[in-house]
C-alpha atoms as a PDB file:
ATOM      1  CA  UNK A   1      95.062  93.247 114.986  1.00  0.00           C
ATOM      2  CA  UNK A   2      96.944  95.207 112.098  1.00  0.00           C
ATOM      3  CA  UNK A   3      98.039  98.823 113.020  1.00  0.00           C
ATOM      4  CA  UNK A   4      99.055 101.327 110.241  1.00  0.00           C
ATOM      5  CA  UNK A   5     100.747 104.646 110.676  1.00  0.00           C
ATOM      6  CA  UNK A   6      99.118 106.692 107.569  1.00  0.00           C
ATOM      7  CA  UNK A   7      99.081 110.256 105.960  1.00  0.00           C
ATOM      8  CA  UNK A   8      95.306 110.860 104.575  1.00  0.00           C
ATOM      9  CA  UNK A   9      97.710 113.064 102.203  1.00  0.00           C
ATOM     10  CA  UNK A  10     101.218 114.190 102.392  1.00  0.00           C
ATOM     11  CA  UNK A  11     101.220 117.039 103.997  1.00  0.00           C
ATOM     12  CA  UNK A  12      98.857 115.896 106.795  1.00  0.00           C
ATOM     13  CA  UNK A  13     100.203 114.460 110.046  1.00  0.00           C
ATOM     14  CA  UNK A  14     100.226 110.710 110.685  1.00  0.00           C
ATOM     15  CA  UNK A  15      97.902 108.922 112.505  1.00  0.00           C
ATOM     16  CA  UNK A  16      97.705 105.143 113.699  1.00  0.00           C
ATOM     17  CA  UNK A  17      94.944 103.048 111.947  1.00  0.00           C
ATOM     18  CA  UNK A  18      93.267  99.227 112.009  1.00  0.00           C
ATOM     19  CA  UNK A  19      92.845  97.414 109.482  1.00  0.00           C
ATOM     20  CA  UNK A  20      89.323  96.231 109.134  1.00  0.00           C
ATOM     21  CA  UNK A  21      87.572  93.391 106.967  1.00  0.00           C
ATOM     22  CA  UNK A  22      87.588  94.209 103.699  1.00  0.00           C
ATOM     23  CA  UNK A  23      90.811  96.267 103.739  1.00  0.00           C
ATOM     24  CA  UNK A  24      88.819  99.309 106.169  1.00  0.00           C
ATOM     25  CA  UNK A  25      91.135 101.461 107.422  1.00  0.00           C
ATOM     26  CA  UNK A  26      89.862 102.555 111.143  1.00  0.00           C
ATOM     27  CA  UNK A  27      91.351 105.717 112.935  1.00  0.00           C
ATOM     28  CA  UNK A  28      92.624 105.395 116.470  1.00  0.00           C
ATOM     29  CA  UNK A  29      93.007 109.235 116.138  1.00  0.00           C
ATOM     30  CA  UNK A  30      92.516 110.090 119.765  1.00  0.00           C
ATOM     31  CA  UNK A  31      93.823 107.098 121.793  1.00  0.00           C
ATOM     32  CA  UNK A  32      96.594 107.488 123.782  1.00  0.00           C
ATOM     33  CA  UNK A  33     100.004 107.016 121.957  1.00  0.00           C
ATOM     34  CA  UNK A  34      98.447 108.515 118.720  1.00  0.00           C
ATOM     35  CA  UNK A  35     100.853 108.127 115.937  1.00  0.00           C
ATOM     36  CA  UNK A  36     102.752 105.215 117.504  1.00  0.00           C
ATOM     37  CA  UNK A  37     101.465 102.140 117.490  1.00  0.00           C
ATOM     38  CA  UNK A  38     104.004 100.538 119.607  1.00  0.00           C
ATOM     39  CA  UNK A  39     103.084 103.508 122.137  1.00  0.00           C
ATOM     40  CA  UNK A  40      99.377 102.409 122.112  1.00  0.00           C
ATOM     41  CA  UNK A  41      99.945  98.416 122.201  1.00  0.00           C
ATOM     42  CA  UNK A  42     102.306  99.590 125.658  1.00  0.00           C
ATOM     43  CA  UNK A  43     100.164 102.052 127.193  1.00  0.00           C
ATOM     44  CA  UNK A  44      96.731  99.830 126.824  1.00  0.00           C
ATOM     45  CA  UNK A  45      98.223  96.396 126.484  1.00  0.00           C
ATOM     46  CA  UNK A  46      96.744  94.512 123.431  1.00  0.00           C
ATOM     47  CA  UNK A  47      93.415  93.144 125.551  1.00  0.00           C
ATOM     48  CA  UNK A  48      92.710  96.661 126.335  1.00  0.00           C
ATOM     49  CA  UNK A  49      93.700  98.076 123.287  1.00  0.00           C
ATOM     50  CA  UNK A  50      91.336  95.710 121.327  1.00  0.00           C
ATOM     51  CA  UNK A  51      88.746  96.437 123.642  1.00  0.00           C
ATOM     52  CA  UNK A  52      89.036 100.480 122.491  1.00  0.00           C
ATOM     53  CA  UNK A  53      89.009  99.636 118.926  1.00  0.00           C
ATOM     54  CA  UNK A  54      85.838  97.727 119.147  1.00  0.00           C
ATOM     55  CA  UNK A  55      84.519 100.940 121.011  1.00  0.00           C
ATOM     56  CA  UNK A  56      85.323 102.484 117.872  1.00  0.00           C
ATOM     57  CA  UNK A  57      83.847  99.872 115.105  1.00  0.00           C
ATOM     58  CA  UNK A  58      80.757 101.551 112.945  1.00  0.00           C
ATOM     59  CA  UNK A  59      82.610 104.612 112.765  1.00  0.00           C
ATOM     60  CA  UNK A  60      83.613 106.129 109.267  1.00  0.00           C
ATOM     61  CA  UNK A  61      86.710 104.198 107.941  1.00  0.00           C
ATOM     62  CA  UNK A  62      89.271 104.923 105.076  1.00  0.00           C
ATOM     63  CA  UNK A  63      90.635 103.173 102.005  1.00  0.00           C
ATOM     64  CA  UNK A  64      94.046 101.800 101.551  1.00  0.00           C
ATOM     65  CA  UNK A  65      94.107 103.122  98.533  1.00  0.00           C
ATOM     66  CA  UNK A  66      93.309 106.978  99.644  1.00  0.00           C
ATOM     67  CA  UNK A  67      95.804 107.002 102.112  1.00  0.00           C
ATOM     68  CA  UNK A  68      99.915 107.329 102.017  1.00  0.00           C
ATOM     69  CA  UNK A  69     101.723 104.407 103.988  1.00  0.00           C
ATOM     70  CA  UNK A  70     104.207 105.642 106.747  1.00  0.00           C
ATOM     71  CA  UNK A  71     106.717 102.679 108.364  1.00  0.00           C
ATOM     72  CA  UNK A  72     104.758 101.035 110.622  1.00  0.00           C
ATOM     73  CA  UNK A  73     106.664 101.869 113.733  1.00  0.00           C
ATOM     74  CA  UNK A  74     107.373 105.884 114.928  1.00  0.00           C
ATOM     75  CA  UNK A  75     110.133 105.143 116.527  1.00  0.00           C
ATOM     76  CA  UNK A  76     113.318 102.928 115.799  1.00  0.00           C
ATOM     77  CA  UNK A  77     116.779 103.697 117.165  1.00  0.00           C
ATOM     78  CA  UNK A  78     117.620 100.893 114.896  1.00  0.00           C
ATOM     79  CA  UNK A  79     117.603  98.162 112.553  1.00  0.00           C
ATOM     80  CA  UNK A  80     119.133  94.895 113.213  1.00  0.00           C
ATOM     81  CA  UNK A  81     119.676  92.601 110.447  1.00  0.00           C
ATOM     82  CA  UNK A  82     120.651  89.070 110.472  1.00  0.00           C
ATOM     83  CA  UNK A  83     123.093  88.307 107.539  1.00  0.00           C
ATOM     84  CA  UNK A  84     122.732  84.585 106.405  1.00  0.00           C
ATOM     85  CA  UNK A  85     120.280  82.903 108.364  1.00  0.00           C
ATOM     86  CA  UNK A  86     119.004  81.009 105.731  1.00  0.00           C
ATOM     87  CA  UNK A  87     121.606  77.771 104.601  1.00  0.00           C
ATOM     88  CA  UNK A  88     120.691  78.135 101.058  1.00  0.00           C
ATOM     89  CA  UNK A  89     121.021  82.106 100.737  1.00  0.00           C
ATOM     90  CA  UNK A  90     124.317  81.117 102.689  1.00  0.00           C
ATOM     91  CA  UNK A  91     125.020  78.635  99.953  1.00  0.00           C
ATOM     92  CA  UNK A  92     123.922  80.948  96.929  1.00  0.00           C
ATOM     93  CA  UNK A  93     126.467  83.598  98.233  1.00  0.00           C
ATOM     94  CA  UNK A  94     129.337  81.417  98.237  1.00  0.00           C
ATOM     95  CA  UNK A  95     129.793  81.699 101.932  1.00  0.00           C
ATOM     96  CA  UNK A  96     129.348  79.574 105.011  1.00  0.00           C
ATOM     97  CA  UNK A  97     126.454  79.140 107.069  1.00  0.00           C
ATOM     98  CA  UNK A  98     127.760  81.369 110.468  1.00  0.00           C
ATOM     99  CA  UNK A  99     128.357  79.023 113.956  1.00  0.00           C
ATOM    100  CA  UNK A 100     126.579  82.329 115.385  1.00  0.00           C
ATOM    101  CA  UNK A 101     124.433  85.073 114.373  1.00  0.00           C
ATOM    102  CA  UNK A 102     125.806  87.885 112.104  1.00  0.00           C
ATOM    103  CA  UNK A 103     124.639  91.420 112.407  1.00  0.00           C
ATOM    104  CA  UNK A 104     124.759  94.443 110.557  1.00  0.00           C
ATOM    105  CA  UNK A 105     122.795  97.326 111.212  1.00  0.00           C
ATOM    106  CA  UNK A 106     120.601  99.832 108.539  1.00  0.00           C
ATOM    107  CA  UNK A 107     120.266 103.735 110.237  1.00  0.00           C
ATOM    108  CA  UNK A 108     116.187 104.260 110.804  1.00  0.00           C
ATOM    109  CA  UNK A 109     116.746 107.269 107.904  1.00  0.00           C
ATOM    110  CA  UNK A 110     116.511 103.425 105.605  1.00  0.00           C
ATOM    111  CA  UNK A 111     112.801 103.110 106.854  1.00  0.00           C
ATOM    112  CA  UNK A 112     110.228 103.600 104.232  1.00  0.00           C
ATOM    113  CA  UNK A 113     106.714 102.843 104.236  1.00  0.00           C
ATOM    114  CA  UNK A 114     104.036 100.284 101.805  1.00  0.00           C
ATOM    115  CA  UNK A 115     103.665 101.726  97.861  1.00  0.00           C
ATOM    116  CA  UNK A 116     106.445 103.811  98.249  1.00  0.00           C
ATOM    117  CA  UNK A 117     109.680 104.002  96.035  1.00  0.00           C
ATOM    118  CA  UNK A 118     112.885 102.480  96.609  1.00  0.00           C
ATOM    119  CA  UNK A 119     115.117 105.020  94.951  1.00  0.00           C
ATOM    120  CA  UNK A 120     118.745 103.817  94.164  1.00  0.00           C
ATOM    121  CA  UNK A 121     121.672 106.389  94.582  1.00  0.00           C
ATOM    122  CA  UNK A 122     123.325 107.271  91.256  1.00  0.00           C
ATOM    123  CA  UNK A 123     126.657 105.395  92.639  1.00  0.00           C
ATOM    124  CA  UNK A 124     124.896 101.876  92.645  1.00  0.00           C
ATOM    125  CA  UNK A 125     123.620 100.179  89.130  1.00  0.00           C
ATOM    126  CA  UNK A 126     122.893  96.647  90.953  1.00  0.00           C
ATOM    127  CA  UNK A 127     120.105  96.726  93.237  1.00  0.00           C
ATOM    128  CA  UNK A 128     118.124  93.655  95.100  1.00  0.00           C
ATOM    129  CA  UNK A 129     115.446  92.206  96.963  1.00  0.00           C
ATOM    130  CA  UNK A 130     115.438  90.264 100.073  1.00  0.00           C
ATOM    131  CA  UNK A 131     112.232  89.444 102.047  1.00  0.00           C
ATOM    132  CA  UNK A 132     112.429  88.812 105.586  1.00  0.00           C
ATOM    133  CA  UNK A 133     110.203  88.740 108.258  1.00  0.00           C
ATOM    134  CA  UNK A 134     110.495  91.511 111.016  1.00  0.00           C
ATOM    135  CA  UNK A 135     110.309  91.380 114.719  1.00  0.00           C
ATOM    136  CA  UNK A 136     108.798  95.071 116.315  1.00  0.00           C
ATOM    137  CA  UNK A 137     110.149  95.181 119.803  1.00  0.00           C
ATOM    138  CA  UNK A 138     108.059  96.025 122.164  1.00  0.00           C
ATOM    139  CA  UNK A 139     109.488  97.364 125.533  1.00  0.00           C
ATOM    140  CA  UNK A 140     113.092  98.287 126.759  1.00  0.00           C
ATOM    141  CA  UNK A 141     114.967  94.907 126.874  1.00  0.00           C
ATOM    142  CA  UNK A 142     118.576  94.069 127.549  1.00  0.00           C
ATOM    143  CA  UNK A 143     120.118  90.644 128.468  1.00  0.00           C
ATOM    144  CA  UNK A 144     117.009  88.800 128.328  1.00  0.00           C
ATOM    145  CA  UNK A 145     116.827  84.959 128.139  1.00  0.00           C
ATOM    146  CA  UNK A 146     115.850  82.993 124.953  1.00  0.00           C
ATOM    147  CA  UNK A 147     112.882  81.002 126.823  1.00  0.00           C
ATOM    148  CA  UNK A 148     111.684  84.637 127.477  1.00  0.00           C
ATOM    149  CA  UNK A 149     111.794  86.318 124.042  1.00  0.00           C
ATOM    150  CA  UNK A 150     107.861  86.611 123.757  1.00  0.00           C
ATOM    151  CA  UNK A 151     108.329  89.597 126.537  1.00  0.00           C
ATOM    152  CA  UNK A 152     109.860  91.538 124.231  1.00  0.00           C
ATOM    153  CA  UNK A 153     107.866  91.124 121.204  1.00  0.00           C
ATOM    154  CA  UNK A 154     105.303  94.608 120.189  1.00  0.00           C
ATOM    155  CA  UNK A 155     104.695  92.372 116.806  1.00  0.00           C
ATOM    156  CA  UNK A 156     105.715  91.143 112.936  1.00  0.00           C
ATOM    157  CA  UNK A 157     105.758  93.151 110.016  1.00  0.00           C
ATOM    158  CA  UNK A 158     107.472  92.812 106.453  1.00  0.00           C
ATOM    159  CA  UNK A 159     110.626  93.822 105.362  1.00  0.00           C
ATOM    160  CA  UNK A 160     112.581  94.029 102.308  1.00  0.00           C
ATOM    161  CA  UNK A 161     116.296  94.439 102.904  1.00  0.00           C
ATOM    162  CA  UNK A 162     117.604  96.297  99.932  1.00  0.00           C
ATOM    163  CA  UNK A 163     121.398  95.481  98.948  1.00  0.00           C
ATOM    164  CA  UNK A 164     123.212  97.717  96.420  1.00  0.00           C
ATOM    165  CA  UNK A 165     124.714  94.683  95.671  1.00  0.00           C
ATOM    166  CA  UNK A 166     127.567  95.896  93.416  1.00  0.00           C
ATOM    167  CA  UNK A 167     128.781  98.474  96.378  1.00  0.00           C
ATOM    168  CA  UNK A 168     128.583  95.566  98.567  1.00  0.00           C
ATOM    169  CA  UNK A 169     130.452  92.721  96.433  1.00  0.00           C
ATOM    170  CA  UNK A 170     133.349  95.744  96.393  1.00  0.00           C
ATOM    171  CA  UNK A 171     133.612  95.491 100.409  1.00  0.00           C
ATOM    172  CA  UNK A 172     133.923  92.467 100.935  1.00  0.00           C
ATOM    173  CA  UNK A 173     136.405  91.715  98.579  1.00  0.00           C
ATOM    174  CA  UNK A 174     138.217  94.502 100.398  1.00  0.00           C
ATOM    175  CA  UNK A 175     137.343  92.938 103.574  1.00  0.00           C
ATOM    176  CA  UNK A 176     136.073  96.452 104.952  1.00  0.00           C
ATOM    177  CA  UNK A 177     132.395  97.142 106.233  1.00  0.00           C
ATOM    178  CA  UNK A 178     129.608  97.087 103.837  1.00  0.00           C
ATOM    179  CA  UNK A 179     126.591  98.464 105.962  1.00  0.00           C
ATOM    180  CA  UNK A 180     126.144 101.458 103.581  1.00  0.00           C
ATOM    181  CA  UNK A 181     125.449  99.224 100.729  1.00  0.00           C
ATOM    182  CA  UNK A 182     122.222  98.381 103.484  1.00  0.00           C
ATOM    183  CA  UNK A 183     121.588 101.718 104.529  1.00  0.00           C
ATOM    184  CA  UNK A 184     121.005 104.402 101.821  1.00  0.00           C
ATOM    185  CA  UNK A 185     117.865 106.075 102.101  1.00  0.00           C
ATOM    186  CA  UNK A 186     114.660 104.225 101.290  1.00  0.00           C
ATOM    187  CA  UNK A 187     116.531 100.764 101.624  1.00  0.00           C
ATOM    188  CA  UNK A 188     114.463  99.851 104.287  1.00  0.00           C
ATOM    189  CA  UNK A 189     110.355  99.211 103.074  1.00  0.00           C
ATOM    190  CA  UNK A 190     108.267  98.210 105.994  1.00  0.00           C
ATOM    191  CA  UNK A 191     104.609  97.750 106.288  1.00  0.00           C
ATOM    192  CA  UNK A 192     101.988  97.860 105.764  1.00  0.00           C
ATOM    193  CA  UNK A 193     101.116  97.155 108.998  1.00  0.00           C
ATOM    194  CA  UNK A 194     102.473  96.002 112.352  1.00  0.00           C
ATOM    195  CA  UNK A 195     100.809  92.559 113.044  1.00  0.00           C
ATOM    196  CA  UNK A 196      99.887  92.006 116.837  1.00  0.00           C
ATOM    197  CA  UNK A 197     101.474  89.051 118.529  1.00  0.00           C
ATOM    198  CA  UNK A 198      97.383  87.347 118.375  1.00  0.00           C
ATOM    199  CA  UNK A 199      97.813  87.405 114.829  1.00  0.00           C
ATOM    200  CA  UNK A 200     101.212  85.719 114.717  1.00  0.00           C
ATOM    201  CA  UNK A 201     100.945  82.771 117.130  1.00  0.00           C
ATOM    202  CA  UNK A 202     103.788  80.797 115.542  1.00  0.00           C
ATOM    203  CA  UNK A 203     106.835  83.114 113.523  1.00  0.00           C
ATOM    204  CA  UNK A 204     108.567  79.837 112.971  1.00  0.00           C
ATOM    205  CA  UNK A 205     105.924  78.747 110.464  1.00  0.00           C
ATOM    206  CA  UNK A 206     105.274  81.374 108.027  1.00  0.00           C
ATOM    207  CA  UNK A 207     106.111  81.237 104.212  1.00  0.00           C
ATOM    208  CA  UNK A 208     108.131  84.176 102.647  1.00  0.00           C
ATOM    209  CA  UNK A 209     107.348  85.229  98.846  1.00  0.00           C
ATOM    210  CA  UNK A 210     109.031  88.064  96.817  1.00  0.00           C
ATOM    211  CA  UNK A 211     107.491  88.653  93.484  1.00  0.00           C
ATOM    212  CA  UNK A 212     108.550  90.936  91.270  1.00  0.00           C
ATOM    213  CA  UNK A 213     106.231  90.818  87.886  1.00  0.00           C
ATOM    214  CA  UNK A 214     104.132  88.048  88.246  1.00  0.00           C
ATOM    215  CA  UNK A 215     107.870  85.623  88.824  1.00  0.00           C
ATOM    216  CA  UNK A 216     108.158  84.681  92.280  1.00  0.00           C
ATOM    217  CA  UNK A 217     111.991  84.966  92.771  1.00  0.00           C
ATOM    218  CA  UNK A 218     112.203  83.950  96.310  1.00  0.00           C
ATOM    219  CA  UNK A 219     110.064  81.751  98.441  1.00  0.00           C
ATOM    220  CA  UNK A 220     110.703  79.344 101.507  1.00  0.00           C
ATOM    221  CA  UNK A 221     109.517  79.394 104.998  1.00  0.00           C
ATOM    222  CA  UNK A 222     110.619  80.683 108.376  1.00  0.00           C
ATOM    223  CA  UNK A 223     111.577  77.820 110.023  1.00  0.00           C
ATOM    224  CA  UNK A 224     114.191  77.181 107.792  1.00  0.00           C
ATOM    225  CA  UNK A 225     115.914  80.092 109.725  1.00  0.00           C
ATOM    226  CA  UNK A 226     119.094  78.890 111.180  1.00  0.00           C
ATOM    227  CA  UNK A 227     118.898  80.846 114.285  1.00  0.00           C
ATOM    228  CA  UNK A 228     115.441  81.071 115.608  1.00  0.00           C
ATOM    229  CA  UNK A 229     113.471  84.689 117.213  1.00  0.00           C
ATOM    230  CA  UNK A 230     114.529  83.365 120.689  1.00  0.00           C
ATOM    231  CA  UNK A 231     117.887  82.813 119.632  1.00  0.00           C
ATOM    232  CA  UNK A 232     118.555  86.200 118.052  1.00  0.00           C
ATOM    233  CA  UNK A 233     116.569  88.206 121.049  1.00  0.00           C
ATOM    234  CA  UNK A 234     118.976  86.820 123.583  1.00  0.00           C
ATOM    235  CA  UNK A 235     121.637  87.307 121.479  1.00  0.00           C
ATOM    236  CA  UNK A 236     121.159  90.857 120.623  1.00  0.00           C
ATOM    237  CA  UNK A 237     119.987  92.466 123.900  1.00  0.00           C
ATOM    238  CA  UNK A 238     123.451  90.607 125.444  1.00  0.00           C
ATOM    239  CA  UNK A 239     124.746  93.697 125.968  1.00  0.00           C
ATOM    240  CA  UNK A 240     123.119  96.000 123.843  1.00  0.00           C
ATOM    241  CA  UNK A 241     119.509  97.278 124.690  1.00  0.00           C
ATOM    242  CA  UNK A 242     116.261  96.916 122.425  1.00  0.00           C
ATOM    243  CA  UNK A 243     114.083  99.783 122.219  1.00  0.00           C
ATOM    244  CA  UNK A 244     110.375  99.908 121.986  1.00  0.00           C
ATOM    245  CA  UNK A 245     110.301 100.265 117.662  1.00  0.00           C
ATOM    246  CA  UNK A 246     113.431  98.580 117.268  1.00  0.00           C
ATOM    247  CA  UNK A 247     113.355  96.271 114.579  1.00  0.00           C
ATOM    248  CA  UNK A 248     114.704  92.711 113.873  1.00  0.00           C
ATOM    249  CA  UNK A 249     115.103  91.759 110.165  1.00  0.00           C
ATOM    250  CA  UNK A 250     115.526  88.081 110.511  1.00  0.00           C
ATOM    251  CA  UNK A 251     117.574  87.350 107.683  1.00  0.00           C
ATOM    252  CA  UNK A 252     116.409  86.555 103.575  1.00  0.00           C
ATOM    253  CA  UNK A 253     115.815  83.240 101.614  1.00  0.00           C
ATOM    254  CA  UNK A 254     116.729  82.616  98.245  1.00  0.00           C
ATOM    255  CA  UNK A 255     116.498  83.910  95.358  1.00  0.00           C
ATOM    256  CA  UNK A 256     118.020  87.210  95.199  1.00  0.00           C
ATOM    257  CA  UNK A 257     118.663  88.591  91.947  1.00  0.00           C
ATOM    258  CA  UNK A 258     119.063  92.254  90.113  1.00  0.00           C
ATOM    259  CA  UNK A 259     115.877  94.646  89.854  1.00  0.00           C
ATOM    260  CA  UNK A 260     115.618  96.980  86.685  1.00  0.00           C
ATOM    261  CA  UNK A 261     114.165 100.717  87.006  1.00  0.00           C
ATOM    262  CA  UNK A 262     110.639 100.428  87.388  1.00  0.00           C
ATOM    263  CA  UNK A 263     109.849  97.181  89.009  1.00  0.00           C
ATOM    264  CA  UNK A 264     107.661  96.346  91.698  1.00  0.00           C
ATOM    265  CA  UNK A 265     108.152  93.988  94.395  1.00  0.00           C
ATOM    266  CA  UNK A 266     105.383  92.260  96.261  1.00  0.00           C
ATOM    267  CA  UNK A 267     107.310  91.061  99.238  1.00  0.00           C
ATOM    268  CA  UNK A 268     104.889  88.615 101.834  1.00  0.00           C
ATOM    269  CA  UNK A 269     104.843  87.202 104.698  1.00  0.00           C
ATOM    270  CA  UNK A 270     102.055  84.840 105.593  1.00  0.00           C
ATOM    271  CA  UNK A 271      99.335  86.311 108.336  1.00  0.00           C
ATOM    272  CA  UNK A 272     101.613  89.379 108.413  1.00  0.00           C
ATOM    273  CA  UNK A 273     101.009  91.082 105.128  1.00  0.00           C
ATOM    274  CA  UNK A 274     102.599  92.072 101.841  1.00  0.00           C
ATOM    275  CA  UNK A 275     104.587  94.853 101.021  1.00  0.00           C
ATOM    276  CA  UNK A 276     104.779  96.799  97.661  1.00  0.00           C
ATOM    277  CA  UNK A 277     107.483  98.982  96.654  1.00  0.00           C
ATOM    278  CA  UNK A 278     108.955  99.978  93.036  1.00  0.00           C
ATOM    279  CA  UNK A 279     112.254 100.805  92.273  1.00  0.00           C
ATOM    280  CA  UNK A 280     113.542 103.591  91.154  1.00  0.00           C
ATOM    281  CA  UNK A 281     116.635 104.339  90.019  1.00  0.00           C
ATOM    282  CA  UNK A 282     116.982 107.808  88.989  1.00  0.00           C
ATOM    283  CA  UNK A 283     118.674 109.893  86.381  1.00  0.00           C
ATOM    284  CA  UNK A 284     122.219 109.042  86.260  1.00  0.00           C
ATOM    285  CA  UNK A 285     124.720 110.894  88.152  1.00  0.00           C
ATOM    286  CA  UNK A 286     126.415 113.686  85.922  1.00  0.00           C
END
């Protein structure tokens, strides 16, 4: 199953939708957990939840194109990122592959939804792409162990973990933080749609794409990761809990390179969807 949070217009509230064949958008306006996906998959469990969206099948359905995307998950206390998880993103930075996993973190104000802009703060001229593949957690989970993980898994989704690269280059060589060259506003497109654990049997096996104008810049495929979804769920909630709507970014591929005002980005994951943003980068600062 593929569950959208969506706007029929701006100024309307949001409401949690299937995806149908065909690209049908079906409202679950009036099951419990209505506007929260994560909510509904918890209170009905995804057997039971399936069961009320059949209940629901013949009934009038919208258009992606009609609606406005919200990120797919209504709540999200935060955004874990894995920093080189890939070996040759490692090796295209100039850095070494890590002997454990490296996190950052982006604020939940990053979150942005499918076909909406990526707008670049005046102070940045050097933005990029990285497609990852997102983990939605599912329930409250701390200190649970790798051969476990699948407990704590709501679903996938798509995410493109924008870098103001030129902010960030300036860190490190200062060897000071650089999570708010991750975190601006809007540097954290999500969507469409959370993709139920049934549709996602195997995470390790999916291919990653980025395209931005017809040139696919990055492509490779998820078991290439250097620290697999088990790994990084026992390693994060050792310690620290995982909310329901937390999200994992599991790391980027390479490929990255610098995105000019106006561009869009198709970033996919395979059997989880693709994600379209453009890039805007304003009128520059006075």
């Amino acid at each position: 199953m593929f569950l959208g949070r969506i706007r029929r217009s701006p100024a309307e509230r949001v409401e949690v939708v299937a995806r149908r064949e065909g690209g049908e958008l079906l409202s679950l306006a009036g099951l419990r957990g209505d506007g929260d996906p994560v909510a509904m998959l918890a209170h009905y469990g995804l057997d039971g939840l399936t069961e009320e969206v059949d209940k629901l099948a013949g009934g009038p359905t919208l258009r992606e194109s009609s609606v406005v995307f919200e990120a797919p998950v209504a709540t999200c206390t935060k955004i874990c990122c894995l920093a080189l998880n890939y070996v040759a993103h490692a090796e295209e930075s100039g850095l070494e592959v890590p002997p454990e996993p490296v996190l950052f973190f982006k604020p939940p104000s990053a979150l942005t939804g499918h076909n909406r802009p990526v707008t670049a703060p005046a102070r940045t001229k050097h933005l990029e792409h990285e497609v990852e593949l997102a983990v939605v957690i599912g329930s409250v989970t701390r200190d649970l162990p790798a051969e476990r993980w699948r407990e704590a898994v709501a679903g996938y989704t798509v995410i493109n973990d924008m870098t103001a690269r030129d902010l960030q280059l300036v860190n490190i060589g200062r060897n000071v933080p650089w999570d708010q060259s991750k975190g601006f506003d809007t540097f954290a497109p999500a969507g469409p749609y959370l993709a139920t654990v049934d549709e996602v049997p195997d995470p390790h096996a999916l291919e990653l794409t980025l395209e931005v104008g017809g040139e696919i810049r990055q492509r490779a495929n998820t078991k290439q990761m250097v620290f697999g979804i088990p790994e990084l769920i026992a390693d994060l909630s050792d310690g620290m809990t995982l909310l329901p709507g937390d999200l994992i970014a599991t790391g980027t591929v390479a490929g990255i390179a610098p995105l000019r005002d106006g561009d869009v980005m198709r970033a996919t994951v395979q059997g989880v969807g693709t994600l379209v943003n453009r890039v805007d980068f304003g009128p520059p600062k006075p």
